[in-house]
C-alpha atoms as a PDB file:
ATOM      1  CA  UNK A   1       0.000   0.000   0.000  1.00  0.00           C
ATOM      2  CA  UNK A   2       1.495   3.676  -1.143  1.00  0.00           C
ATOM      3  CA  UNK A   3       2.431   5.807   2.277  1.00  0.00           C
ATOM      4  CA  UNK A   4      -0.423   8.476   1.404  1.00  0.00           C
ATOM      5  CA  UNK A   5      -2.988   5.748   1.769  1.00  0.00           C
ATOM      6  CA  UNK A   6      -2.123   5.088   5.232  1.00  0.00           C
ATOM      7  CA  UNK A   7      -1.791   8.601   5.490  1.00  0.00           C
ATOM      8  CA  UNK A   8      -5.601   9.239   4.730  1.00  0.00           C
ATOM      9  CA  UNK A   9      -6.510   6.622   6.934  1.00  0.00           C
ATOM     10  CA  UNK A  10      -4.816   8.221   9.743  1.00  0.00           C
ATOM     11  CA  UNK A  11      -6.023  11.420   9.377  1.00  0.00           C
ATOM     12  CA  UNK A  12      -9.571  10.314   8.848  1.00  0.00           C
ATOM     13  CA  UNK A  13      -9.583   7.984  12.108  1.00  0.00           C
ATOM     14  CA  UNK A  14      -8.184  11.513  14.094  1.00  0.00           C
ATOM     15  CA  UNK A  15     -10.441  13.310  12.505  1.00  0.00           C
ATOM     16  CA  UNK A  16     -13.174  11.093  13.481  1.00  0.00           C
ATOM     17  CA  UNK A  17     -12.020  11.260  17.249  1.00  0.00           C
ATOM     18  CA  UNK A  18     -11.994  15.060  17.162  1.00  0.00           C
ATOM     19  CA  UNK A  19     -15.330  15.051  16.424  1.00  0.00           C
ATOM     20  CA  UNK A  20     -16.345  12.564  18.861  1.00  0.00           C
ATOM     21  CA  UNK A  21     -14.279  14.470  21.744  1.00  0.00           C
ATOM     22  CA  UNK A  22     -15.793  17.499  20.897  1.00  0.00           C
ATOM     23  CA  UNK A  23     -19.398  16.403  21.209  1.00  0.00           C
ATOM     24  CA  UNK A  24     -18.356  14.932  24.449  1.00  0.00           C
ATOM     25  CA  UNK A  25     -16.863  18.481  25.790  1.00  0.00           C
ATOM     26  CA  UNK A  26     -19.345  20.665  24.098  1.00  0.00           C
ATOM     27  CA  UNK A  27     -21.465  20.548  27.194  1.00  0.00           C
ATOM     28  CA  UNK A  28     -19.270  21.258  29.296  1.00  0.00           C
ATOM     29  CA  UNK A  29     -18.010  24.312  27.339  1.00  0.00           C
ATOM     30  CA  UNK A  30     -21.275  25.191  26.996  1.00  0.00           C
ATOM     31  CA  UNK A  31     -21.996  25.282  30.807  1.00  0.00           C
ATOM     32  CA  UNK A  32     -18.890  27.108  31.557  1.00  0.00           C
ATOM     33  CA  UNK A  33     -19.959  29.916  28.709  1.00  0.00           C
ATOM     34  CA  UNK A  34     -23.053  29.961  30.867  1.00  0.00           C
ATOM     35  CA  UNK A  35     -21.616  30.508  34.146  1.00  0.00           C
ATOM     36  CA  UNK A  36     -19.238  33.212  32.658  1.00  0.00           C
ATOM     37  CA  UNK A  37     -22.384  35.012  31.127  1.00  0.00           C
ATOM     38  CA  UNK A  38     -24.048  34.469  34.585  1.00  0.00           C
ATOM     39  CA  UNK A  39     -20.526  36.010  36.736  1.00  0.00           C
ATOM     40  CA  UNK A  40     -20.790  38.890  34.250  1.00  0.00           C
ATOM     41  CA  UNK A  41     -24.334  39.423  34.839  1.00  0.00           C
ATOM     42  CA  UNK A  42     -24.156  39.573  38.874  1.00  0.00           C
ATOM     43  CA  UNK A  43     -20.814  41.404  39.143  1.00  0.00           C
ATOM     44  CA  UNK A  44     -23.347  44.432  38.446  1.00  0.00           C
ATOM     45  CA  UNK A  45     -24.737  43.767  41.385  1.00  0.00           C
ATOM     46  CA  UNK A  46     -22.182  43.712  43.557  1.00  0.00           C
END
């Protein structure tokens, strides 16, 4: 098999882990964006 074959091949299998680690963190981003947002909001308050 050429080397760029098993070049593809790698990239697509790290490719397809990025996107499944990503899903799996998005939450967790998305909570923290959340809490920022909030912390912003309340230091008005303060």
């Amino acid at each position: 098999m050429p080397h760029g074959h098993a070049h593809l091949r790698y990239n697509s299998a790290l490719c397809y882990w990025l996107a499944g680690t990503t899903m799996e963190i998005n939450p967790y981003l998305n909570r923290i964006k959340d809490l920022t947002e909030r912390t912003e909001s309340l230091r008005g308050y303060l």
